[in-house]
PDB file of N, CA and C in Angstrom:
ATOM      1  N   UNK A   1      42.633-187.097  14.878  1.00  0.00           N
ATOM      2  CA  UNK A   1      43.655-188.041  15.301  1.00  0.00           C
ATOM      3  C   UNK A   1      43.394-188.420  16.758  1.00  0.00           C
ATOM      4  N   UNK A   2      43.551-189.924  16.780  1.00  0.00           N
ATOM      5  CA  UNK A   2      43.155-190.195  18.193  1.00  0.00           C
ATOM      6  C   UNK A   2      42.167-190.369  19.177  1.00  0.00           C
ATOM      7  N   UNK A   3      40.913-189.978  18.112  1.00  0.00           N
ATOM      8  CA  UNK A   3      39.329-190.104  18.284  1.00  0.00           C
ATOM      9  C   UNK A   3      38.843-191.349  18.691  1.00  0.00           C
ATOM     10  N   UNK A   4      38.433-191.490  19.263  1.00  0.00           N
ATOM     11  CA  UNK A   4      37.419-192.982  19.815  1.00  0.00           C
ATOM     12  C   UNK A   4      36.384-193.719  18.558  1.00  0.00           C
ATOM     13  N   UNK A   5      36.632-194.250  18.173  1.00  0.00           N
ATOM     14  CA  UNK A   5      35.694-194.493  16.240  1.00  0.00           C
ATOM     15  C   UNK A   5      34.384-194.627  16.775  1.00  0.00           C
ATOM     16  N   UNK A   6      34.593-195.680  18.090  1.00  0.00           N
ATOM     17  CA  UNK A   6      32.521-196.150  18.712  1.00  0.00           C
ATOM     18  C   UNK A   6      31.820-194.815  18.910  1.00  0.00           C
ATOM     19  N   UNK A   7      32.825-193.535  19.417  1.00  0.00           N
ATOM     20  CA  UNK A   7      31.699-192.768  19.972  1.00  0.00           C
ATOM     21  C   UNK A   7      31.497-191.423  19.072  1.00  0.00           C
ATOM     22  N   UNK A   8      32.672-191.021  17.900  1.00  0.00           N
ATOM     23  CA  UNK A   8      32.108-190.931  16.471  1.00  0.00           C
ATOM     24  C   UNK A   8      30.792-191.524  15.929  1.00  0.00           C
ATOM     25  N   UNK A   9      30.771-192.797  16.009  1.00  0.00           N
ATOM     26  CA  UNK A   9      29.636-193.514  15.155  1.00  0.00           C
ATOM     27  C   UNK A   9      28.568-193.348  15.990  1.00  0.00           C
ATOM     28  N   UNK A  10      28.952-193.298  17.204  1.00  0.00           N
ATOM     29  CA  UNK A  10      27.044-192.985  18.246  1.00  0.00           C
ATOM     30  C   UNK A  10      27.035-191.582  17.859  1.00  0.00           C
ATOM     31  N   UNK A  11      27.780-190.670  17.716  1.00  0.00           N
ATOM     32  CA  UNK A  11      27.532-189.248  17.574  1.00  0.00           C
ATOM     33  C   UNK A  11      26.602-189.385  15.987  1.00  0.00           C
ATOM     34  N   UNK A  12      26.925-189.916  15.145  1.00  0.00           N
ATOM     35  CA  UNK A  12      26.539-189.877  13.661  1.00  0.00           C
ATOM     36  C   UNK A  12      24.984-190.604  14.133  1.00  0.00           C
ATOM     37  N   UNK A  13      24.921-191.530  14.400  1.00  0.00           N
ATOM     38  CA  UNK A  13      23.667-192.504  14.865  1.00  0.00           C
ATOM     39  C   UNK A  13      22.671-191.467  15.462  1.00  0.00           C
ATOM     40  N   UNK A  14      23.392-190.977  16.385  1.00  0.00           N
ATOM     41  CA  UNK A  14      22.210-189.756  17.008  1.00  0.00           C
ATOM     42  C   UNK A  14      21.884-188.680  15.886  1.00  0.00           C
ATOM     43  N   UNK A  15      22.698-188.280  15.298  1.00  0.00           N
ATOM     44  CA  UNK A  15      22.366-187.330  14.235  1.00  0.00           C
ATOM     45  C   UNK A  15      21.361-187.748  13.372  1.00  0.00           C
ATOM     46  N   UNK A  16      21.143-189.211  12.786  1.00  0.00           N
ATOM     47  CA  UNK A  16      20.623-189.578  11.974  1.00  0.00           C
ATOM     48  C   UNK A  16      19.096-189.717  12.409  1.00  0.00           C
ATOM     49  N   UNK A  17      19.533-190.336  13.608  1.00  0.00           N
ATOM     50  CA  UNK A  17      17.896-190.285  14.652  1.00  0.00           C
ATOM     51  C   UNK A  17      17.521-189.180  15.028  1.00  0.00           C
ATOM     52  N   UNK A  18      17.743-188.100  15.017  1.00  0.00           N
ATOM     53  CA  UNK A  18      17.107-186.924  15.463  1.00  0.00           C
ATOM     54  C   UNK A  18      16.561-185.995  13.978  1.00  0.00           C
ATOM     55  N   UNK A  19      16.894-186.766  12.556  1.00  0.00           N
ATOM     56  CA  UNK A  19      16.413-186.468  11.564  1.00  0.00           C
ATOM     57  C   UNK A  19      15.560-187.243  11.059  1.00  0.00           C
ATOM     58  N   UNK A  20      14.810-188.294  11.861  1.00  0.00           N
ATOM     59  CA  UNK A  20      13.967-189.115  11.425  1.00  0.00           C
ATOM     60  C   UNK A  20      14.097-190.502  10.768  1.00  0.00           C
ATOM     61  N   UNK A  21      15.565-190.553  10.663  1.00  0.00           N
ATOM     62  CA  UNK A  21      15.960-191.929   9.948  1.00  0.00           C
ATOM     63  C   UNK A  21      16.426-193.210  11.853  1.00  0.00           C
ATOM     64  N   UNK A  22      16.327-194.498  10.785  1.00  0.00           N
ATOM     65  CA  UNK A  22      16.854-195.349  11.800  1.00  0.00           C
ATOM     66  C   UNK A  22      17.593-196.309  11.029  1.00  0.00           C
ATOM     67  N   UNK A  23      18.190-196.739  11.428  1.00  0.00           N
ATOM     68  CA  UNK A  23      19.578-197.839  10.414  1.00  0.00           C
ATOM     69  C   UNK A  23      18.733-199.196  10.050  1.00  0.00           C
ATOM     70  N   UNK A  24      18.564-199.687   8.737  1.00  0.00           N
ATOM     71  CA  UNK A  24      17.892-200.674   8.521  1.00  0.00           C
ATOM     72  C   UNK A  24      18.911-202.287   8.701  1.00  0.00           C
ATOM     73  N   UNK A  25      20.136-202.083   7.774  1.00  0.00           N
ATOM     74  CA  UNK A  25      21.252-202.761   7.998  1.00  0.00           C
ATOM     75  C   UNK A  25      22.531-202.066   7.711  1.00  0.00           C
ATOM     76  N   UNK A  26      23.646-202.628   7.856  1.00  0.00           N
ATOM     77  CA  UNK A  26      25.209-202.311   8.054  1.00  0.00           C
ATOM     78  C   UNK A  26      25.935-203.291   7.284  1.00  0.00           C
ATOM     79  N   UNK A  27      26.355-203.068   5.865  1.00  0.00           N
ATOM     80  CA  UNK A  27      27.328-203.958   5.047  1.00  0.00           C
ATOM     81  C   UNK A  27      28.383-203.780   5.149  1.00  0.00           C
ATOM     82  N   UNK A  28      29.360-204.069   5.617  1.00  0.00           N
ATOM     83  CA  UNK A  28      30.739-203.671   5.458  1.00  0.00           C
ATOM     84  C   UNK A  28      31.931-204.823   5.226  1.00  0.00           C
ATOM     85  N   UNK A  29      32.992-204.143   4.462  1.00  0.00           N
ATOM     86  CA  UNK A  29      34.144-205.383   4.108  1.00  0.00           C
ATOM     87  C   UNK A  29      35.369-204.536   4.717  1.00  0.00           C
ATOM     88  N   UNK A  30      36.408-205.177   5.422  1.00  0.00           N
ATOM     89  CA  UNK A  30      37.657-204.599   5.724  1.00  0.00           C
ATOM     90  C   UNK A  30      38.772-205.192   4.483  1.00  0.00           C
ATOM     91  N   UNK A  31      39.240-204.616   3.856  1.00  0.00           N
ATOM     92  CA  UNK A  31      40.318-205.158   2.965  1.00  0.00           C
ATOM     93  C   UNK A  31      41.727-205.116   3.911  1.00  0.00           C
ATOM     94  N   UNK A  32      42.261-206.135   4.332  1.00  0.00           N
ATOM     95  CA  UNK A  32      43.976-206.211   4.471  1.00  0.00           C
ATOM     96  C   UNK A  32      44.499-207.662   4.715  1.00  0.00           C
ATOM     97  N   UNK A  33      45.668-207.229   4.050  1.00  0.00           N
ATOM     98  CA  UNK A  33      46.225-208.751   4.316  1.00  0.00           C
ATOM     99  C   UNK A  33      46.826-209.263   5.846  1.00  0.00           C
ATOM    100  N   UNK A  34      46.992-208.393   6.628  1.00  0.00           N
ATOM    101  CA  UNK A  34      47.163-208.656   8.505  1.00  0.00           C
ATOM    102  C   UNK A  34      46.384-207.140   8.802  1.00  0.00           C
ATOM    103  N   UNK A  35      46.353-207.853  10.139  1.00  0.00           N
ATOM    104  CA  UNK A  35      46.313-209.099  10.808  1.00  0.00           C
ATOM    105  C   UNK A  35      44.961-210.045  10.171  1.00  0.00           C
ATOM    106  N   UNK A  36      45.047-211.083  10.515  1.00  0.00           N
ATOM    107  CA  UNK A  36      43.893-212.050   9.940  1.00  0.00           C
ATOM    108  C   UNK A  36      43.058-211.726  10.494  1.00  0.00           C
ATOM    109  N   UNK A  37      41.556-211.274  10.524  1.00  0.00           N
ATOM    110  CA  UNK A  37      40.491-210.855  11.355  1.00  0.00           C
ATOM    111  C   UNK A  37      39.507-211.773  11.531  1.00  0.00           C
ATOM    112  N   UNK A  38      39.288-213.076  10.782  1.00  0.00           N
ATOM    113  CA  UNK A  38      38.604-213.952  11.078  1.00  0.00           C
ATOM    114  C   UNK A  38      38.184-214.447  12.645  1.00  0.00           C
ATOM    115  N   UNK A  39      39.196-214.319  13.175  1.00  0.00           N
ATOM    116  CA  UNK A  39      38.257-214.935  14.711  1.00  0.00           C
ATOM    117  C   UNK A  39      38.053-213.316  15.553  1.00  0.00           C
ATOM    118  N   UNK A  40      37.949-212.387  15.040  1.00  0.00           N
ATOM    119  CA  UNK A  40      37.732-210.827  15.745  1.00  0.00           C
ATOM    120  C   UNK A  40      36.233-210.595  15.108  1.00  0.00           C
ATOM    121  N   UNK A  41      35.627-211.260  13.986  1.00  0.00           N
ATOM    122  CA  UNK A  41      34.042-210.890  13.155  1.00  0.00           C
ATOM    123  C   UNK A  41      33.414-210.584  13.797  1.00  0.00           C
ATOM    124  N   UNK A  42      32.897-211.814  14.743  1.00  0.00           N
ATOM    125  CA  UNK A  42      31.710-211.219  15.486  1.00  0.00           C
ATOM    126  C   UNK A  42      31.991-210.243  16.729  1.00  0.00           C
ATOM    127  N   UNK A  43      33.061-210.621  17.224  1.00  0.00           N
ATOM    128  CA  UNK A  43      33.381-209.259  18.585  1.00  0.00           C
ATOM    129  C   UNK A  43      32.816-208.054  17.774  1.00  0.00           C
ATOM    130  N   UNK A  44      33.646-207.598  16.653  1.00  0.00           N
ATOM    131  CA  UNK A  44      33.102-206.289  15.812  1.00  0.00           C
ATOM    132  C   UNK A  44      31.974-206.273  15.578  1.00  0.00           C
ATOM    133  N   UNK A  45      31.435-207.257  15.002  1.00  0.00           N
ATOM    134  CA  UNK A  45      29.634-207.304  14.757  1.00  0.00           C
ATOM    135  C   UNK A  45      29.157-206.818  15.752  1.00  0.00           C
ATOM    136  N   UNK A  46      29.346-207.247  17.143  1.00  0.00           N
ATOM    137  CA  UNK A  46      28.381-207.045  18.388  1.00  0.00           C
ATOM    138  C   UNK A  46      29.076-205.655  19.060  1.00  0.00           C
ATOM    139  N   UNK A  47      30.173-205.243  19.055  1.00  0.00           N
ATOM    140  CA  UNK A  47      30.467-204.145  19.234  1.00  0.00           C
ATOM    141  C   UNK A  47      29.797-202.504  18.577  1.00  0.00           C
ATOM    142  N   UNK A  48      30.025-203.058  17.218  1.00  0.00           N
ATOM    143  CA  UNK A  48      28.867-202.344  16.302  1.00  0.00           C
ATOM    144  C   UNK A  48      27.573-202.173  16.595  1.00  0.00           C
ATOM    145  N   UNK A  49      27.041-203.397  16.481  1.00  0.00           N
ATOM    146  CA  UNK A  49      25.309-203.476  17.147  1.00  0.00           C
ATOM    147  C   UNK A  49      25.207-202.405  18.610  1.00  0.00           C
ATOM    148  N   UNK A  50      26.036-202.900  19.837  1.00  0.00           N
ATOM    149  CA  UNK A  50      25.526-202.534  20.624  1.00  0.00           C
ATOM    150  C   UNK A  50      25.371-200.930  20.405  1.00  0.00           C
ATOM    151  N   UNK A  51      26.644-199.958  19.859  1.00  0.00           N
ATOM    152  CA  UNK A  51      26.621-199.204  19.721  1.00  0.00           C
ATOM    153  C   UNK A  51      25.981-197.975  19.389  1.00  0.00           C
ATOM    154  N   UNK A  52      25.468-199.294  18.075  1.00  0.00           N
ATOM    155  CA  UNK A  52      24.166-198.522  17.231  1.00  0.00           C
ATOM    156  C   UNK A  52      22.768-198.942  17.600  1.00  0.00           C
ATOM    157  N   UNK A  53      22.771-199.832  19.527  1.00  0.00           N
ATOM    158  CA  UNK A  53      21.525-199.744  19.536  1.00  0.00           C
ATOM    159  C   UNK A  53      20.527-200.856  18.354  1.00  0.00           C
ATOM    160  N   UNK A  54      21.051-201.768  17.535  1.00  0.00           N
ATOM    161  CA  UNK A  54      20.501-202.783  16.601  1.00  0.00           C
ATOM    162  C   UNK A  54      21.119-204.410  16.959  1.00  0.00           C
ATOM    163  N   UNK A  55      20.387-205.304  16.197  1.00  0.00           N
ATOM    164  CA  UNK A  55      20.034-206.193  16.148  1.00  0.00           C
ATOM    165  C   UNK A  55      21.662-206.813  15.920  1.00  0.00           C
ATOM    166  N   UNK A  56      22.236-207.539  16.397  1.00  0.00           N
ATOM    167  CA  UNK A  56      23.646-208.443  15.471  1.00  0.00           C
ATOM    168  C   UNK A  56      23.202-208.154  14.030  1.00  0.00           C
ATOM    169  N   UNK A  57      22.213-209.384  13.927  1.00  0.00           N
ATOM    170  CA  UNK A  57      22.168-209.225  12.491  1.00  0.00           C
ATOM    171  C   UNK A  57      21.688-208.081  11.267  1.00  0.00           C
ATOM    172  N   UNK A  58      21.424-207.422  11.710  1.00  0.00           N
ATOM    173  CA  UNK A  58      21.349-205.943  11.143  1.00  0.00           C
ATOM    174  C   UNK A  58      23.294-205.671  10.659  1.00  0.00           C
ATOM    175  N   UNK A  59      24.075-206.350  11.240  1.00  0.00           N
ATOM    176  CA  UNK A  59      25.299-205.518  10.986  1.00  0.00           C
ATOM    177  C   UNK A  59      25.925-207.304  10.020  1.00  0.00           C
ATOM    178  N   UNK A  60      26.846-206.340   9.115  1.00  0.00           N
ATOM    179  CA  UNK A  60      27.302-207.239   8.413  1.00  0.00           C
ATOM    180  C   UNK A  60      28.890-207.171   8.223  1.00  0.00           C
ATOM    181  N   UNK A  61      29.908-207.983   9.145  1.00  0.00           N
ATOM    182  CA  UNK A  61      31.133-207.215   8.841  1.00  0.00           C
ATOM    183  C   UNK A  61      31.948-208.364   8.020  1.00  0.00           C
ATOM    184  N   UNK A  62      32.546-208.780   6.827  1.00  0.00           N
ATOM    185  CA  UNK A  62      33.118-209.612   6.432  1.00  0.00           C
ATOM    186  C   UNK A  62      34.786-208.362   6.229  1.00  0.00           C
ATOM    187  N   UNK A  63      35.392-210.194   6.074  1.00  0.00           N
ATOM    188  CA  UNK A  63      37.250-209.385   5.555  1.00  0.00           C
ATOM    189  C   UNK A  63      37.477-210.295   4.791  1.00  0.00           C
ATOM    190  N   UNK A  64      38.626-209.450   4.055  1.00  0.00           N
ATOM    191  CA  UNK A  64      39.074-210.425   2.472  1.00  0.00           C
ATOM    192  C   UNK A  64      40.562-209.686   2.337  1.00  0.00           C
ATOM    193  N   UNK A  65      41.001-210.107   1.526  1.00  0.00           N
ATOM    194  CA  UNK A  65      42.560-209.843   1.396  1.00  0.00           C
ATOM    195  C   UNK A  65      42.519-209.187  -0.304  1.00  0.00           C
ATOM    196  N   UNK A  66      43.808-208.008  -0.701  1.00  0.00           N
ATOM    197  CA  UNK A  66      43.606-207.443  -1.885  1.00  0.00           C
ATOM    198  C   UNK A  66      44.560-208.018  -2.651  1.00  0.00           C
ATOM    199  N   UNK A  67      44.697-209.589  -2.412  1.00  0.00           N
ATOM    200  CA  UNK A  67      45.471-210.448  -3.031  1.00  0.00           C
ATOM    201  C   UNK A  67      46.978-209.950  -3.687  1.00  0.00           C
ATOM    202  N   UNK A  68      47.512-209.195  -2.637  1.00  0.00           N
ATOM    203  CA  UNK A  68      48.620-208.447  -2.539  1.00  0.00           C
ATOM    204  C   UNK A  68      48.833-207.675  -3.625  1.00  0.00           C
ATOM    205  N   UNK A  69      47.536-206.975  -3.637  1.00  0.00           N
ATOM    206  CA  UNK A  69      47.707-205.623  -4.985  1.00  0.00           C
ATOM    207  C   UNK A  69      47.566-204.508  -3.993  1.00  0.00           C
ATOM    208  N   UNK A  70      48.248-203.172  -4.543  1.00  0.00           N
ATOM    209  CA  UNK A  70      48.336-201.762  -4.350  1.00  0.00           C
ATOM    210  C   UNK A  70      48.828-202.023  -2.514  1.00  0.00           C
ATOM    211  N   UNK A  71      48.598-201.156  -2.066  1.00  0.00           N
ATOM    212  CA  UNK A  71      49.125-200.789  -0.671  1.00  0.00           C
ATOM    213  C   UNK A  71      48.686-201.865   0.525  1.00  0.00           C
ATOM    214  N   UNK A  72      47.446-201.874   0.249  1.00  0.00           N
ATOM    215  CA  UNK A  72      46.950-202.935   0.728  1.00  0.00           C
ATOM    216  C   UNK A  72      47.211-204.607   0.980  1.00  0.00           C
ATOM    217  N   UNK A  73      47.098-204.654  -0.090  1.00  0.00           N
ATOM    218  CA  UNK A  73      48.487-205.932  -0.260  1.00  0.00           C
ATOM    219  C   UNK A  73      49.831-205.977   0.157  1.00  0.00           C
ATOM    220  N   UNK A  74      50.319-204.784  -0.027  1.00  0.00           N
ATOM    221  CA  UNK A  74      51.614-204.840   0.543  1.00  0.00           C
ATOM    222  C   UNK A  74      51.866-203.949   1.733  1.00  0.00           C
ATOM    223  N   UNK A  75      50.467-204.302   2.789  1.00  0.00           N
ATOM    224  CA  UNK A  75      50.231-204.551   3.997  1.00  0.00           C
ATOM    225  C   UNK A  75      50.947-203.060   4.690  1.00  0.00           C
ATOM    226  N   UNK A  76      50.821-202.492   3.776  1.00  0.00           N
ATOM    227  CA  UNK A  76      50.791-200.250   4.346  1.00  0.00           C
ATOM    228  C   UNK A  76      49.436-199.769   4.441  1.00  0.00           C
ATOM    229  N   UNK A  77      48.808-200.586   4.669  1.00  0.00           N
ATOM    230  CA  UNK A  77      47.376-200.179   4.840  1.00  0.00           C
ATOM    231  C   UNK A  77      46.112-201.191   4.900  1.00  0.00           C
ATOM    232  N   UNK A  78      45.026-200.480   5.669  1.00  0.00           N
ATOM    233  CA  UNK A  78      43.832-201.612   5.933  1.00  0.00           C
ATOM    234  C   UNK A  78      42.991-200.604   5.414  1.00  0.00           C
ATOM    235  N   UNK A  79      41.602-200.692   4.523  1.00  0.00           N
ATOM    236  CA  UNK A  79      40.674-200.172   3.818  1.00  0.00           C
ATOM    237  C   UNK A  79      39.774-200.753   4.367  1.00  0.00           C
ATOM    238  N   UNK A  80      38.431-200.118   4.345  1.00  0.00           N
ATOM    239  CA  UNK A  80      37.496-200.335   4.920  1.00  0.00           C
ATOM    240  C   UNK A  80      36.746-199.623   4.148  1.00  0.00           C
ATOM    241  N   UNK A  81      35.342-200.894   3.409  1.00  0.00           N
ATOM    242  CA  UNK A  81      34.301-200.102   2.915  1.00  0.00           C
ATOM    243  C   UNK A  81      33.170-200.494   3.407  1.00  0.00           C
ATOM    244  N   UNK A  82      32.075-199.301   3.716  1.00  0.00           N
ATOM    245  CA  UNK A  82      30.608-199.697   4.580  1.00  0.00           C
ATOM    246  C   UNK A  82      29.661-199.374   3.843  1.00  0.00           C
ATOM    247  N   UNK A  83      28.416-199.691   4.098  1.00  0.00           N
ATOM    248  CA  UNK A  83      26.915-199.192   3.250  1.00  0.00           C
ATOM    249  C   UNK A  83      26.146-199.408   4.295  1.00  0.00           C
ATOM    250  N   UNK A  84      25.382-198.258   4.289  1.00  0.00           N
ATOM    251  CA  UNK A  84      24.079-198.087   5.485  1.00  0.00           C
ATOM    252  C   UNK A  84      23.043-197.867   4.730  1.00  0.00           C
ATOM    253  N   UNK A  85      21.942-198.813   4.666  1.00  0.00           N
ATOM    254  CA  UNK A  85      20.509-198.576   4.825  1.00  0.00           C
ATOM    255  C   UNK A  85      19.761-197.903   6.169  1.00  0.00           C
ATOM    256  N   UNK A  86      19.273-196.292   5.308  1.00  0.00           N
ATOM    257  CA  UNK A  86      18.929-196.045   6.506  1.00  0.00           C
ATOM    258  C   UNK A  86      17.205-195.720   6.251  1.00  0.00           C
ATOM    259  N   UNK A  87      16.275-196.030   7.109  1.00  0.00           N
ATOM    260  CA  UNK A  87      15.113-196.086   6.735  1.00  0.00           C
ATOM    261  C   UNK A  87      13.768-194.564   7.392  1.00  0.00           C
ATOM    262  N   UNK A  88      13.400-194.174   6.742  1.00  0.00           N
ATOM    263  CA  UNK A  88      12.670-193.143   7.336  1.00  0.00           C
ATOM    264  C   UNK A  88      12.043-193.858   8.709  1.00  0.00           C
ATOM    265  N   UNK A  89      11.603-193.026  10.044  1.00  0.00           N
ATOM    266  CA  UNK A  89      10.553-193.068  10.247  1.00  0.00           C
ATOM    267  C   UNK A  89       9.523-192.099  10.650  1.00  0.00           C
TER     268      UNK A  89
END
């Protein structure tokens, strides 16, 4: 509770790099119906990147709405799902 998320994710990033992997790309979707995140995309994109040390486009952040189904929809919650390609080297 109360953790900093950027410096979680550099902690994980270093972990991953000190096992030989490096992040190829970053897919991710935020599900909620507020706040609208459309003009916040790329701040997060490049916030992400810098973090992880990669390219903008290496990171992929889109948002969509759960067309007011389950919790999400009825805006008690924001979900967030990611996928990392991570590549030996």
């Amino acid at each position: 509770k109360g953790a900093d998320s950027i410096e979680l994710l550099k902690q994980v990033h270093q972990l991953i790099q000190e096992r030989g992997w490096q992040i190829g790309n970053i897919d991710s979707v935020i599900v909620a119906e507020r706040p609208k995140l459309k003009s916040h995309i790329q701040a997060m994109t490049q916030c992400l990147a810098e973090a992880l040390g990669v390219d903008p486009d290496q990171v992929g952040v889109k948002a969509t709405t759960n067309e007011k189904l389950d919790a999400m929809g009825e805006e008690k919650g924001i979900c967030v799902h990611a996928v990392a390609l991570l590549v030996q080297v």
